[in-house]
Structures are given as C-alpha cells and as structure tokens.
Protein backbone atom coordinates (compact mmCIF):
# COMPACT_ATOMS: atom_id res chain seq x y z
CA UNK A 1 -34.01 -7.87 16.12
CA UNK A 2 -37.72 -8.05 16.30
CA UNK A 3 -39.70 -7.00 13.35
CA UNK A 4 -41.53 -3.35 13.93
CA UNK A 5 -45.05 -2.92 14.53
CA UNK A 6 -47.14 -1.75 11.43
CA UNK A 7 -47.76 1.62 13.93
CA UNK A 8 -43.34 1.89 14.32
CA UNK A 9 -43.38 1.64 10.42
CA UNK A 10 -46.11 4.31 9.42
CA UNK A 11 -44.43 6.67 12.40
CA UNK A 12 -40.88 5.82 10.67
CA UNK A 13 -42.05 6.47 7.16
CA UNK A 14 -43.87 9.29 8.73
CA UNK A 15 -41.25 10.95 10.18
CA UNK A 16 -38.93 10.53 6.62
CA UNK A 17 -41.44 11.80 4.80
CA UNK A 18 -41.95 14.83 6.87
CA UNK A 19 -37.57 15.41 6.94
CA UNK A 20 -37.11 15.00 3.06
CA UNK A 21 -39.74 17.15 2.20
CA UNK A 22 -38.07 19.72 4.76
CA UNK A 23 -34.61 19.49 3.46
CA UNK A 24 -35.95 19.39 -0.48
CA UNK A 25 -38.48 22.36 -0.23
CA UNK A 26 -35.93 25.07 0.75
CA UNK A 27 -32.58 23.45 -0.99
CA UNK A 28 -31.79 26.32 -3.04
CA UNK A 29 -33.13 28.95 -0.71
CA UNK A 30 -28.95 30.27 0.38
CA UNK A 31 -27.10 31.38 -2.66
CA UNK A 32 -24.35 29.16 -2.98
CA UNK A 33 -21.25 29.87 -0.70
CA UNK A 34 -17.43 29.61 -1.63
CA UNK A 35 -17.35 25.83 -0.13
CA UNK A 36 -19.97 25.49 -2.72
CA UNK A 37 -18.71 26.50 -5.80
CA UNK A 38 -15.20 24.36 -5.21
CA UNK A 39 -17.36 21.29 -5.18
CA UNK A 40 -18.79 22.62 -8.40
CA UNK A 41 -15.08 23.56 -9.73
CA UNK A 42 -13.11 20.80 -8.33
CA UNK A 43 -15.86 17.91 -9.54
CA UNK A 44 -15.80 19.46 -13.09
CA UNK A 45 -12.29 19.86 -13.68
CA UNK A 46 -10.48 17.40 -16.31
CA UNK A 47 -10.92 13.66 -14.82
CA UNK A 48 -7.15 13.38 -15.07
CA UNK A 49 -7.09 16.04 -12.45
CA UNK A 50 -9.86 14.77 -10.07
CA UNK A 51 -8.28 11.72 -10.17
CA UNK A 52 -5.13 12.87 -9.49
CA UNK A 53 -6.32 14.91 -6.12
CA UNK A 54 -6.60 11.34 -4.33
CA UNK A 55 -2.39 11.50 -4.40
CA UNK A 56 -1.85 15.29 -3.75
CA UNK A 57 -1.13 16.11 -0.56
CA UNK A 58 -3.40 18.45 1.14
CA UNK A 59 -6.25 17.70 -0.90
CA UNK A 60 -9.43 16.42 1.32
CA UNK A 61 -12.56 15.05 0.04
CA UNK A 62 -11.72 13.98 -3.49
CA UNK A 63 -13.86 11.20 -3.69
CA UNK A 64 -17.08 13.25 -3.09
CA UNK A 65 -15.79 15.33 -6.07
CA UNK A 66 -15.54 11.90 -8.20
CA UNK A 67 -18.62 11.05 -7.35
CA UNK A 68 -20.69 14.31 -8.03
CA UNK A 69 -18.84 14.41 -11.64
CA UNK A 70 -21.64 11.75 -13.33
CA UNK A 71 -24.47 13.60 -11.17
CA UNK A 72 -23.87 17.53 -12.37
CA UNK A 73 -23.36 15.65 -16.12
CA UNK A 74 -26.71 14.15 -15.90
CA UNK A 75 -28.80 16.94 -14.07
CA UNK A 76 -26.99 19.55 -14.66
CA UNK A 77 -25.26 22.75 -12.35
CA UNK A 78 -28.03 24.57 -11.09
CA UNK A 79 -28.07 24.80 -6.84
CA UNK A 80 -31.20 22.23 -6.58
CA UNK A 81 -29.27 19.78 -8.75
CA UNK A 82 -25.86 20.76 -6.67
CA UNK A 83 -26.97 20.21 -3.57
CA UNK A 84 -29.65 17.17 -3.97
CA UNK A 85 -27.05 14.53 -3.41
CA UNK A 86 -26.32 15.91 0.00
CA UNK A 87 -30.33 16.07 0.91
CA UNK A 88 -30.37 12.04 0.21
CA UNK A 89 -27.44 11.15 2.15
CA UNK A 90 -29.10 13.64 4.44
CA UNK A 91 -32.58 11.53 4.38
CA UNK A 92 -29.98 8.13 4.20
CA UNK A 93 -28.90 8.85 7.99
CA UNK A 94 -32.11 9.05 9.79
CA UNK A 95 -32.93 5.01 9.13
CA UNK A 96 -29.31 4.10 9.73
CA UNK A 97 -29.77 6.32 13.31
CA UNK A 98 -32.65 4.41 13.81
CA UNK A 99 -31.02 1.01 13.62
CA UNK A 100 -28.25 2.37 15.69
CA UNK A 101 -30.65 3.84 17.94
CA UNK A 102 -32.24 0.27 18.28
CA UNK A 103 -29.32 -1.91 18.40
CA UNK A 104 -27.55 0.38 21.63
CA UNK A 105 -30.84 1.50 23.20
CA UNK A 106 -33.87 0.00 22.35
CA UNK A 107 -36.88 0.86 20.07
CA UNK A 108 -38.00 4.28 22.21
CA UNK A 109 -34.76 5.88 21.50
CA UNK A 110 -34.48 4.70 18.39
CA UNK A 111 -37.35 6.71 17.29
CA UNK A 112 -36.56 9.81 19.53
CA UNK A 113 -33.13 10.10 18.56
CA UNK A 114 -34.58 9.71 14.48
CA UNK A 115 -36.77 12.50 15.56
CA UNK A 116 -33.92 14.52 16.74
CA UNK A 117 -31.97 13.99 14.09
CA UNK A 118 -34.97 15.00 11.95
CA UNK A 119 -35.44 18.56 13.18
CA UNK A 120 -32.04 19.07 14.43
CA UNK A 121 -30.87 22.75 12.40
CA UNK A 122 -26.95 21.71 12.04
CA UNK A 123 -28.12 18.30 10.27
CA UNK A 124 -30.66 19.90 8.47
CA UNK A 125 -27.76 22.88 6.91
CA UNK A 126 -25.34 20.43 5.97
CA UNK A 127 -28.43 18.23 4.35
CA UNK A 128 -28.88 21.85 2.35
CA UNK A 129 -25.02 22.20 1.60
CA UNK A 130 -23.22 20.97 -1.86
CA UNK A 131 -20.31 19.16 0.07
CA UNK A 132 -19.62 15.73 1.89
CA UNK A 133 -20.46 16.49 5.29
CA UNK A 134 -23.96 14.77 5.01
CA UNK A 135 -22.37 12.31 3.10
CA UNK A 136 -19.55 11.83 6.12
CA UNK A 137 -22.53 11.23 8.57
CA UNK A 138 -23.96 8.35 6.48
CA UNK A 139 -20.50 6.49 5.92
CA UNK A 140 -19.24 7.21 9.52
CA UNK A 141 -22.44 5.09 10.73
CA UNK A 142 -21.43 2.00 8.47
CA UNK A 143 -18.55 1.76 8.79
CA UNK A 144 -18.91 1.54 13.00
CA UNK A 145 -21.72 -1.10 11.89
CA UNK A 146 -20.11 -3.09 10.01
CA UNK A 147 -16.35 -2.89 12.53
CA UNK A 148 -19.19 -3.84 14.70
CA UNK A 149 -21.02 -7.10 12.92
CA UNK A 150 -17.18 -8.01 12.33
CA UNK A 151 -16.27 -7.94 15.88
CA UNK A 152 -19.50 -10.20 16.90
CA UNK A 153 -19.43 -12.48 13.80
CA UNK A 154 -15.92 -12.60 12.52
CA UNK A 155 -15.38 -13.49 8.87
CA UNK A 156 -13.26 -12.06 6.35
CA UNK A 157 -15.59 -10.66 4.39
CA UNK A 158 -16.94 -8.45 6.80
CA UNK A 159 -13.33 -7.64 7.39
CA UNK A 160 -12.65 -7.06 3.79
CA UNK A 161 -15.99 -4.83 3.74
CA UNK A 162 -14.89 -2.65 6.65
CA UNK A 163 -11.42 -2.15 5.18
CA UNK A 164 -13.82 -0.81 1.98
CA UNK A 165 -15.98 1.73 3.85
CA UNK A 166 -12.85 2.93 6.04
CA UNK A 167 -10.70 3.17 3.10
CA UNK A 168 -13.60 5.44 1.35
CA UNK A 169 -14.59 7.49 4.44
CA UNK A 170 -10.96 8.32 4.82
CA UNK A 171 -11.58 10.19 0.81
CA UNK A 172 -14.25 11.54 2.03
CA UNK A 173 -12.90 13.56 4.42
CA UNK A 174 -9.69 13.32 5.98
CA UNK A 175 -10.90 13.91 9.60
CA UNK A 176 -12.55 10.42 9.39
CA UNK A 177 -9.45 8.31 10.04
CA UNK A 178 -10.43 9.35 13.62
CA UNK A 179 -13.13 6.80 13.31
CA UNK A 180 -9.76 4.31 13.84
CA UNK A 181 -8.73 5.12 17.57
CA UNK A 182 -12.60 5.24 18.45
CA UNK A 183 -13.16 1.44 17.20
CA UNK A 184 -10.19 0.89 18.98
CA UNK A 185 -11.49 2.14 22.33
CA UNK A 186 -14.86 0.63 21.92
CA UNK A 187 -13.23 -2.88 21.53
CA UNK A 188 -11.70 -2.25 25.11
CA UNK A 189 -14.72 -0.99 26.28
CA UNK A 190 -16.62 -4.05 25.53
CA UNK A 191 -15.34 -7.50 26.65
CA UNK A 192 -17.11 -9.35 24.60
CA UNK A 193 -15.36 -7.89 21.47
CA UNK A 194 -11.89 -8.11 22.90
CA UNK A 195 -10.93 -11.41 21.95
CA UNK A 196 -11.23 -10.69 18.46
CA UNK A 197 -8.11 -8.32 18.67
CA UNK A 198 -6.44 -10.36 16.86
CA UNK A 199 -8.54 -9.97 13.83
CA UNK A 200 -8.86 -6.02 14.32
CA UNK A 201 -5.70 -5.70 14.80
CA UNK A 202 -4.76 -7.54 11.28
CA UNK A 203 -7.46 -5.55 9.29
CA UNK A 204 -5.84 -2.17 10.47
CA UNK A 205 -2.16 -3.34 9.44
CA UNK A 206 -4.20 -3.73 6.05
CA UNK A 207 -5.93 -0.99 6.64
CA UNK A 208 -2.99 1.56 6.89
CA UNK A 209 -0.13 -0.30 5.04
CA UNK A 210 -1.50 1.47 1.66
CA UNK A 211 -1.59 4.73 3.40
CA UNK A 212 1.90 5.26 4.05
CA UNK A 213 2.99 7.17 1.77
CA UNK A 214 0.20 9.53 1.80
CA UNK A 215 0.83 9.75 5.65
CA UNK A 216 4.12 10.85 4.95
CA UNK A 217 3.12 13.55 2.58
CA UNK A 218 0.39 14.92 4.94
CA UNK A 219 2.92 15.01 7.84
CA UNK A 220 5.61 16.52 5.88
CA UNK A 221 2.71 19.21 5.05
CA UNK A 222 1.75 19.66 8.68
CA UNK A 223 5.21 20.43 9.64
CA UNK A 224 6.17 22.96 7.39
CA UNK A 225 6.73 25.80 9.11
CA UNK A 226 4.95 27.35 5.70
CA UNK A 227 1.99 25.88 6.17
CA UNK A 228 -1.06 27.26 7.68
CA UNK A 229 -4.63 25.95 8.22
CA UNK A 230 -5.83 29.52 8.55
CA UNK A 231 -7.36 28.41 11.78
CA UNK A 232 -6.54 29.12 14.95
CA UNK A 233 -5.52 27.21 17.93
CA UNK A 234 -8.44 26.04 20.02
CA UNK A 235 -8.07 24.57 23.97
CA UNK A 236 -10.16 21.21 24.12
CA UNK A 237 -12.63 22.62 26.45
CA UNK A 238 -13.58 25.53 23.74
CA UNK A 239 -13.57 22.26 20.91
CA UNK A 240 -16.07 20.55 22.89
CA UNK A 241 -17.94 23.86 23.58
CA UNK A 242 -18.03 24.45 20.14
CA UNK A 243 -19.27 21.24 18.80
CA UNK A 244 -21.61 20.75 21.21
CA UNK A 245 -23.41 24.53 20.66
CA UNK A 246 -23.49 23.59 16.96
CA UNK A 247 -24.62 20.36 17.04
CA UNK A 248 -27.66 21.55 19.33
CA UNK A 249 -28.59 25.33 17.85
CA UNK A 250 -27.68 25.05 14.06
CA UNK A 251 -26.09 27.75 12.07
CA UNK A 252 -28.13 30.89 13.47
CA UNK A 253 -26.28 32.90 16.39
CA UNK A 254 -26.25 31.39 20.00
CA UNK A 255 -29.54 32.02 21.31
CA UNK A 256 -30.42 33.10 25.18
CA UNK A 257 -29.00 30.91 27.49
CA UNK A 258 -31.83 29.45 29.02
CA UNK A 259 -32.27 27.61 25.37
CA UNK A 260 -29.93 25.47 26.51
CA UNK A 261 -31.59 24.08 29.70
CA UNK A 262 -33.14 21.62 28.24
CA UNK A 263 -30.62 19.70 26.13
CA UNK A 264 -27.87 20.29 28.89
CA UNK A 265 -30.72 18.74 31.40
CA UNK A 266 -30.99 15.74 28.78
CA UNK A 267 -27.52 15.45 28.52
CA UNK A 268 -26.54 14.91 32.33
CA UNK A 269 -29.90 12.62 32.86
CA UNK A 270 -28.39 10.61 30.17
CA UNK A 271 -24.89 10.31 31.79
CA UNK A 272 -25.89 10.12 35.24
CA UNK A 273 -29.40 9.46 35.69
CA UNK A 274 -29.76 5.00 36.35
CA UNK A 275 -27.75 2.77 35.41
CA UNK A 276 -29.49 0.96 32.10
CA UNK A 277 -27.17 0.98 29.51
CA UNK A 278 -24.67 1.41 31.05
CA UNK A 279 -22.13 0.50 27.85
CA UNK A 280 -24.25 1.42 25.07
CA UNK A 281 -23.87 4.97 27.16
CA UNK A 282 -20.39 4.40 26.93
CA UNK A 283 -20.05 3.20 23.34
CA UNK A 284 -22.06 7.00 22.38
CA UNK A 285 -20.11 8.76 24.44
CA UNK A 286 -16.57 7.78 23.36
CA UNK A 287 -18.23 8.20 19.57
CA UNK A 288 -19.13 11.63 20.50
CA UNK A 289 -15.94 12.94 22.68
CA UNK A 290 -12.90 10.89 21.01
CA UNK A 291 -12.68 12.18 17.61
CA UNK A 292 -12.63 15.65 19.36
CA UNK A 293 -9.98 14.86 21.30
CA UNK A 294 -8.10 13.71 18.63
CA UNK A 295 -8.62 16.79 16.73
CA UNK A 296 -7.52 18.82 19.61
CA UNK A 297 -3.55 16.47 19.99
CA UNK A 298 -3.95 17.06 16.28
CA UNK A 299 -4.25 21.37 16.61
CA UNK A 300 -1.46 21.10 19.07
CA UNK A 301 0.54 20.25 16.06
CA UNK A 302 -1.49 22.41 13.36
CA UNK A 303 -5.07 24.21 14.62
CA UNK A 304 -7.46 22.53 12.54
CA UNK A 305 -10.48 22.72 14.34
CA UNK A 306 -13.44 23.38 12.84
CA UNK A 307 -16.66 21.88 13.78
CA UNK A 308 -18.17 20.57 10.56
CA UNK A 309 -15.16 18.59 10.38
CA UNK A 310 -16.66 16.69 13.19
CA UNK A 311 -20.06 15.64 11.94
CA UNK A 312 -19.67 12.37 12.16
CA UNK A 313 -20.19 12.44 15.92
CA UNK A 314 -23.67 14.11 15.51
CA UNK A 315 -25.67 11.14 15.72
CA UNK A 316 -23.99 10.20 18.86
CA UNK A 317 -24.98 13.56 20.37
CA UNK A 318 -28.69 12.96 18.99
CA UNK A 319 -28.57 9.12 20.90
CA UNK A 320 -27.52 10.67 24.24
CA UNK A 321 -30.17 13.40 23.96
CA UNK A 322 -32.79 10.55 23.17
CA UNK A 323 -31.54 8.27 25.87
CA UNK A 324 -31.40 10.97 28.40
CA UNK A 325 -35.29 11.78 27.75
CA UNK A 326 -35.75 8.26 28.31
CA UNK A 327 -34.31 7.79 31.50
CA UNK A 328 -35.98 11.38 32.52
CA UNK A 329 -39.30 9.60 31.47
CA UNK A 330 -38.82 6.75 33.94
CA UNK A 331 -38.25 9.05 36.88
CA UNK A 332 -41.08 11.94 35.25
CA UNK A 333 -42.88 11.40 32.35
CA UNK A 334 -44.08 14.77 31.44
CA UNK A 335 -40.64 16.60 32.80
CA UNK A 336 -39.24 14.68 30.25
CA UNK A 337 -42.43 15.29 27.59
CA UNK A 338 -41.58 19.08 28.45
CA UNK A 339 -37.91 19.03 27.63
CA UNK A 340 -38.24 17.61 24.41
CA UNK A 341 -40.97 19.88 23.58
CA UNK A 342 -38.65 22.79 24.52
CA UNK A 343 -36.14 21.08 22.78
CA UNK A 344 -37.90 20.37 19.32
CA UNK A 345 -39.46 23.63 19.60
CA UNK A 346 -35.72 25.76 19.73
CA UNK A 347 -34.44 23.66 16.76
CA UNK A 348 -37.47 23.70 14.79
CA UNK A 349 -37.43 27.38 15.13
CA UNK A 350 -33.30 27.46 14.36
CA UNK A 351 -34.07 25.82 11.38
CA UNK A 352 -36.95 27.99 10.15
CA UNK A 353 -34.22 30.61 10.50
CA UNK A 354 -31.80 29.21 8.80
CA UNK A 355 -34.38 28.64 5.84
CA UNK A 356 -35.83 32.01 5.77
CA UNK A 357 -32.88 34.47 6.46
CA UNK A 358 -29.85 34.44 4.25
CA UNK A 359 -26.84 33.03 6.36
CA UNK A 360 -24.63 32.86 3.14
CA UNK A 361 -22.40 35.46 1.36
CA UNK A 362 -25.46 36.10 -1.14
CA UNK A 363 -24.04 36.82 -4.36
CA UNK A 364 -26.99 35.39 -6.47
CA UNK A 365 -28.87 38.79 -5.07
CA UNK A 366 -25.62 40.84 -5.78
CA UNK A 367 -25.32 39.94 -8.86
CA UNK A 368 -28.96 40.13 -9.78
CA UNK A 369 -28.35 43.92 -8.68
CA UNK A 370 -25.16 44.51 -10.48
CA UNK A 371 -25.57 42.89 -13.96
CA UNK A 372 -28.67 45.28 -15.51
CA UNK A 373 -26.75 48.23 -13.97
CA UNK A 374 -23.19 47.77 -15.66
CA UNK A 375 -21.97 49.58 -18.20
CA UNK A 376 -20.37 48.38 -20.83
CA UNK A 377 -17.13 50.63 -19.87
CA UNK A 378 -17.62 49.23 -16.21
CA UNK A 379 -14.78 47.30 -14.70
CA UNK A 380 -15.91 44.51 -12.37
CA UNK A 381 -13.24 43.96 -9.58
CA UNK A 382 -13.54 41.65 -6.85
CA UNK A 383 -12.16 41.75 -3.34
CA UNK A 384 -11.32 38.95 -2.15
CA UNK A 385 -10.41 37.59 -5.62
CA UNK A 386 -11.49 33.97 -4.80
CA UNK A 387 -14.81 35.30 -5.07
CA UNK A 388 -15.38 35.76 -8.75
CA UNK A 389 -15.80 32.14 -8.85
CA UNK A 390 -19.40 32.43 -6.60
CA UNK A 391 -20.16 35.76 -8.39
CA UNK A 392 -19.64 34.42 -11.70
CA UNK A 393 -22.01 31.40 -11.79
CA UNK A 394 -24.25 33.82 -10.99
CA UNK A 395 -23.49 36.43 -13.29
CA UNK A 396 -21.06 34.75 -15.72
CA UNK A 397 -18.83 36.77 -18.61
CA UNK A 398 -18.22 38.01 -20.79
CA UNK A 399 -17.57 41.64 -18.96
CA UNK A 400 -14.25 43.17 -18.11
CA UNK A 401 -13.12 41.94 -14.67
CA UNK A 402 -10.49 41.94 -12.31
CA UNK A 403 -8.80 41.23 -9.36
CA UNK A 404 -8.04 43.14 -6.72
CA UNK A 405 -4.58 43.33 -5.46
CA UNK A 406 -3.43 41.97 -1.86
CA UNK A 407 -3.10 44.58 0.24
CA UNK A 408 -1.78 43.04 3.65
CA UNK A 409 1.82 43.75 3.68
CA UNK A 410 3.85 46.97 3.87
CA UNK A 411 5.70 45.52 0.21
CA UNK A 412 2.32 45.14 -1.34
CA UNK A 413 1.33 48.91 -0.10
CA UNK A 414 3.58 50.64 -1.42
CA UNK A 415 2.63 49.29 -5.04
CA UNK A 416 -1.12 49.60 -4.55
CA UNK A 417 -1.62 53.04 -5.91
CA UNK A 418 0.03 52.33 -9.18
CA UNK A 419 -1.28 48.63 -9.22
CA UNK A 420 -4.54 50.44 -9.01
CA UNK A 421 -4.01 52.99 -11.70
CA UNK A 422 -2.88 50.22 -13.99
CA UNK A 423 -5.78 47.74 -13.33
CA UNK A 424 -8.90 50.54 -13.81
CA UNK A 425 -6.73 52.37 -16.40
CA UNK A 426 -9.03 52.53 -19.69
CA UNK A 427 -12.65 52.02 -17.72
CA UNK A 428 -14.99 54.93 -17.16
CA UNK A 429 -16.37 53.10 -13.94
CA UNK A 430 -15.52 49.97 -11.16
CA UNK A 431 -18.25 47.77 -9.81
CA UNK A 432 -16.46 46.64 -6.50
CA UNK A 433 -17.93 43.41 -5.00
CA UNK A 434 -16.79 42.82 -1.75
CA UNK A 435 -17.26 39.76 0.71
CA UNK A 436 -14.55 38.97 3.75
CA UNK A 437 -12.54 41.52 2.51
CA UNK A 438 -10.19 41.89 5.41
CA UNK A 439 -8.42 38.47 4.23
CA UNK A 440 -6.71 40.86 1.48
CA UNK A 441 -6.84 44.81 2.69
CA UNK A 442 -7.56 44.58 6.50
CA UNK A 443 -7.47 48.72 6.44
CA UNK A 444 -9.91 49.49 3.40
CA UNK A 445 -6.92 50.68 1.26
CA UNK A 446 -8.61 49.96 -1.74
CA UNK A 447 -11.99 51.33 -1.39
CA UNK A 448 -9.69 54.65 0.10
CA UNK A 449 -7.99 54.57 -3.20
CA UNK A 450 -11.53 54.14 -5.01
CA UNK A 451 -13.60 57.04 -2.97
CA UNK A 452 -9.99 59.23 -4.16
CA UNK A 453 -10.37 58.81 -7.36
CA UNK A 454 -13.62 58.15 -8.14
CA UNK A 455 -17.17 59.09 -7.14
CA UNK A 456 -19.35 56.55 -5.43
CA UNK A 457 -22.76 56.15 -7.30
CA UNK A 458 -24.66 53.43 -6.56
CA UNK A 459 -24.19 51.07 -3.53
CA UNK A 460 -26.13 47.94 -2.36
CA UNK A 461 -25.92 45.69 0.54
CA UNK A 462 -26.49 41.73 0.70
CA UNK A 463 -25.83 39.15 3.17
CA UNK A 464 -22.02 38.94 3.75
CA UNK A 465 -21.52 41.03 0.27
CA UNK A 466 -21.42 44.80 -0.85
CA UNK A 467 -21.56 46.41 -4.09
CA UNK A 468 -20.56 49.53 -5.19
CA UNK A 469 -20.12 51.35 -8.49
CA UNK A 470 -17.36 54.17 -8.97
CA UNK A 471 -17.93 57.21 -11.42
CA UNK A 472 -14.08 57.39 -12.02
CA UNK A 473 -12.70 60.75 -12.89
C-alpha cells in the first residue's frame, strides 16, 4: 500500500482523537449492570479458579477474565478503571477498520467506514461496557488479516500466528469459532486463494484437534434436555433484523421509521448499485451475514441468539455502509453527502442518548438512596437474588441481608408465607430492592406478602430498579 498523505494522517489522528475522548469522557456515566459485575467477580476469583473456567464446560469468555485480573490489581475496581480496557480495544478497532477499509475498498471508504465506526452508538456502548465484546471486534479483524496475509503469502509462521489469534478469539467468546466457516467461504469466493487449500485445510486440522474434547463437553451441554440458554428461539429473518437494527441505532429504542432510510438506501446502493468491487462486496457481505446464519442452524439446536454475540460482524456492516455512500457519490454526490449526514446525525444523537439517560439497572442511585435511610433493624432483601452482587459494590456490608425466595412454581408457593415469616423474623423493617423481578415471582407474591404484613414507607424509583422500605408490624 501507498503511504498516506500528511492531510489522511492529521484527518486519521483527528478522527481517533475525537472517538477516544468520546468513549473516555462518559465511561462511568451507566451504573454498572449484572454483565458487569461477573467480569468483576469472575476476574477476581482465586487464579486456580479462573484458570480452571478455560476447561468447564459452559463457561465463555475466560480469557478476558485472565486478562483483566493484572489490570483491576494495578488500577483498582472502580467503573472507570473496569471498563477502560474495553474503551482501548474500542479506540484499537477504528485503525484496524481503516486498514481493512483500505485493503477491500480503497482509501475513501477506508476513512468513511472509520468514521462510521467512530460515531456508530452500538460500538460506542460496548466501548463503555466492562466485558469482551470490544475486545471480540479487535481480535475478529486479525485474525481475518492475518488467515488473509497467509492465504496470499503462505509460510508457516503466519500459519502458526493464525492458529494463535483463532485459538484466543475462540476464549474470548465462544461465538467466534464462527469466524472458521466464514474463512472457509471467503477462500471459495476468491480464486486466487483457493490453491492454498491445502495449507488451510492443514492449519484447521491443527486448529481443532486440541478442541475436541471441549467440543464434546459443549455438545453434551447443548443436548441436555436440562439445559436452557434462557433465550428464545429466533427465525433467521428476525436474527438478521435484529442485528442489523442494533448495529445501526445503538442501545436506545427503535426510532421512527423513516431513520432508517438512509442506511437501508446505503445498504442496497452498496449491493446493487455498479459493479466495482465486486468481491471485496462479497468478502463484507459473507463477514456480515455468515456468522448469523450459523447462529441461527446453531438456535435450531439451542436458541442462543443474542446480538452482542455477533459483534464481530459490525465492521463489516460499517464497510458496506461506507462503500454504498461511495458508489451513491459516483452517481450523486450530494444525495450521497445527504445520507451520511442523516446518517451521522441519527447515531450521533443515539449515542448522546445513550450517554445522558440511564439505560442500565441503576443501582449506584438506589443504593445512594437506600444506605443513609436504613436502619440498623432494617433487613435488606433482594429480588432477584443475583442482584446483591451489583447492589453491593455499591453499597457493600456489613448490614443484614437476604434473599428472596423463588416464587415461580406451585411447590415453591405454598412455602412462601412461612419462608417469608422465617427470613424477616427478628427485623423491625425490609428494604426490598427489586430489578427483573419476574425471573423469580412473575405474580408479585412477595411484595403481596410484604404490603400484608407490613406498611410501605418510603419508596423510590431508578432505572430498571425499585426500592421500598416496609414498617413491619
């Protein structure tokens, strides 16, 4: 490749510049969510243990734990400190877009699609979040450059460095080894890379070989009839859907339709409109439809969509808006100047939202409301009981807490009364923090059982979380 012009390079540096100072000046403006706090819990936990996730079936993303260990010992636990590795990983992908960008499309998109990527809202959230999906994004894009480089150049170290990247983006995150079938269908696509099959072929057998055994675990989990995701089933047309709304609008609720003109007009200019690049087109699309397809033969077996799980297919999505401008531009220039305005203009203003508004179960504010009102005869009880762990960074013990009993099942009903009785027996008054409640008492048995026999006293709202103290009689 050419060497960039000193104007590419100060409108490069620019543009990073402008993106890390973005991501960095609101990174601990969401309290931190349940996702969150395992990262925090499952990267701190004895090293025998984290090191003994990368064997247990089920377990996903236990490298990223390893990793953030040394981090939260040298800066500490606080949310900035949390959630600063995924801001650089999230900075890290905008120059390795940008040599994607250049290498499939030329130097134009390259820059549009880094701009994209830049402002886009879901990018920018997962930049802001303390787990691997920024981190997913990053090694997803080397690890197709360097199967690439080892398809046109050949060598076993490239080899040997592609099994390394693979091998760590499948710890990453599970949903990576989808990255697999997608080389696999860009070496077809491409005859130039086809008669190194051979080689491709080879380094997968490698590849998977160590694997075995953990594929055998992880199938013998998906079958269970036990076993449940705790998603449900999604068709392929509603997975694409999906992806594609989040990928475009962010984290805030699906705007008015119209919103969409512009990145659906993009989208068909860059699959239809002229026929340059023709197989880098292609190449993005297969990144960005494959792995979704996979996901979808893989719900057919056990629903496991969700569409973070999917990330790694963002930039492709950001390279076919880019390109689609491009081609727009050679047919219009300021039709296509106007839809990226629009464009830029709906996800800058997504992500404002998603800066400014809380989106997360907010227990930092509940618990800033709940700990100089209890009482030292107060009982805290949580509903579900998974959240103590968010409540309690916040608001940490000692205090007398408790769980709240499941109350789902006709068994578990008939024992909730006395359950109850026994678990608030001795306290004068119950703080009851609530967030996605309906997981354990669908019907509001417990807060029933509560307004019964107590008095409600105090009560406070937050994002995704309510608070309320009982006078008990």
């Amino acid at each position: 490749m050419a060497r960039l012009s000193s104007r590419t390079r100060f409108l490069l540096i620019a543009l990073l510049l402008a993106a890390w100072a973005w991501r960095l000046s609101s990174l601990d403006a969401q309290s931190l969510w349940r996702d969150e706090i395992d990262s925090l819990r499952f990267a701190t936990r004895p090293l025998a243990q984290v090191l003994g996730n990368f064997t247990r079936p089920g377990e996903n993303g236990p490298l990223f734990f390893l990793a953030l260990r040394p981090w939260l010992a040298l800066s500490g636990e606080t949310e900035y400190a949390l959630r600063f590795p995924s801001a650089f990983f999230g900075l890290l992908a905008l120059p390795l877009l940008f040599v994607w960008g250049r290498r499939l499309f030329g130097l134009s998109i390259a820059l549009l699609a880094t701009l994209l990527l830049a402002a886009n809202p879901y990018h920018l959230w997962y930049s802001q979040e303390a787990k691997m999906y920024a981190v997913v994004v990053v090694a997803a894009m080397l690890d197709l450059w360097v199967f690439m480089r080892a398809i046109e150049k050949g060598g076993w170290l490239r080899w040997a460095l592609w099994l390394l990247i693979t091998s760590l983006s499948f710890y990453l995150h599970v949903m990576t080894v989808l990255l697999v079938p997608l080389q696999i269908t860009w070496l077809l696509l491409n005859p130039r890379w086809r008669p190194r099959w051979r080689s491709f072929g080879l380094a997968v057998l490698l590849l998977f070989l160590p694997y075995v055994p953990l594929v055998w675990w992880q199938w013998k989990l998906f079958t269970d009839p036990n076993f449940s995701t705790g998603h449900r089933f999604a068709p392929l047309a509603e997975i694409l859907q999906r992806l594609a709304q989040s990928q475009i609008q962010g984290i805030p609720p699906r705007p008015h339709a119209l919103l969409y003109a512009a990145p659906i007009f993009l989208l068909l200019a860059a699959l239809f409109l002229s026929r340059r690049f023709r197989l880098a087109r292609k190449l993005t699309l297969v990144w960005w439809f494959l792995p979704a397809l996979g996901i979808y033969f893989i719900s057919l077996q056990t629903p496991i969509f969700l569409d973070r799980y999917l990330i790694f297919t963002l930039p492709a999505m950001m390279l076919l808006l880019a390109a689609g401008a491009w081609l727009a531009a050679q047919e219009n220039r300021w039709v296509a100047v106007v839809l990226i305005v629009l464009l830029l203009s709906f996800q800058l203003w997504q992500g404002w939202q998603q800066t400014t508004s809380a989106w997360k179960a907010d227990f930092r504010a509940a618990a800033a409301y709940v700990e100089p009102r209890r009482q030292a005869d107060d009982l805290t009880l949580f509903l579900i009981p998974y959240i103590r762990f968010n409540y309690q960074y916040y608001d940490p013990p000692p205090y007398a807490w408790a769980e709240a009993p499941y109350a789902n099942r006709d068994s578990d009903i008939e024992q909730l009364p006395g359950r109850l009785a026994s678990i608030v027996s001795g306290y004068d008054g119950v703080w009851l923090v609530e967030s996605e409640a309906a997981f354990y008492d669908r019907d509001g048995l417990i807060k029933a059982w509560l307004d019964e026999h107590g008095e409600a006293t105090d009560e406070a709202q937050f994002a995704l979380v309510r608070v309320t103290h009982y006078a008990l009689e």
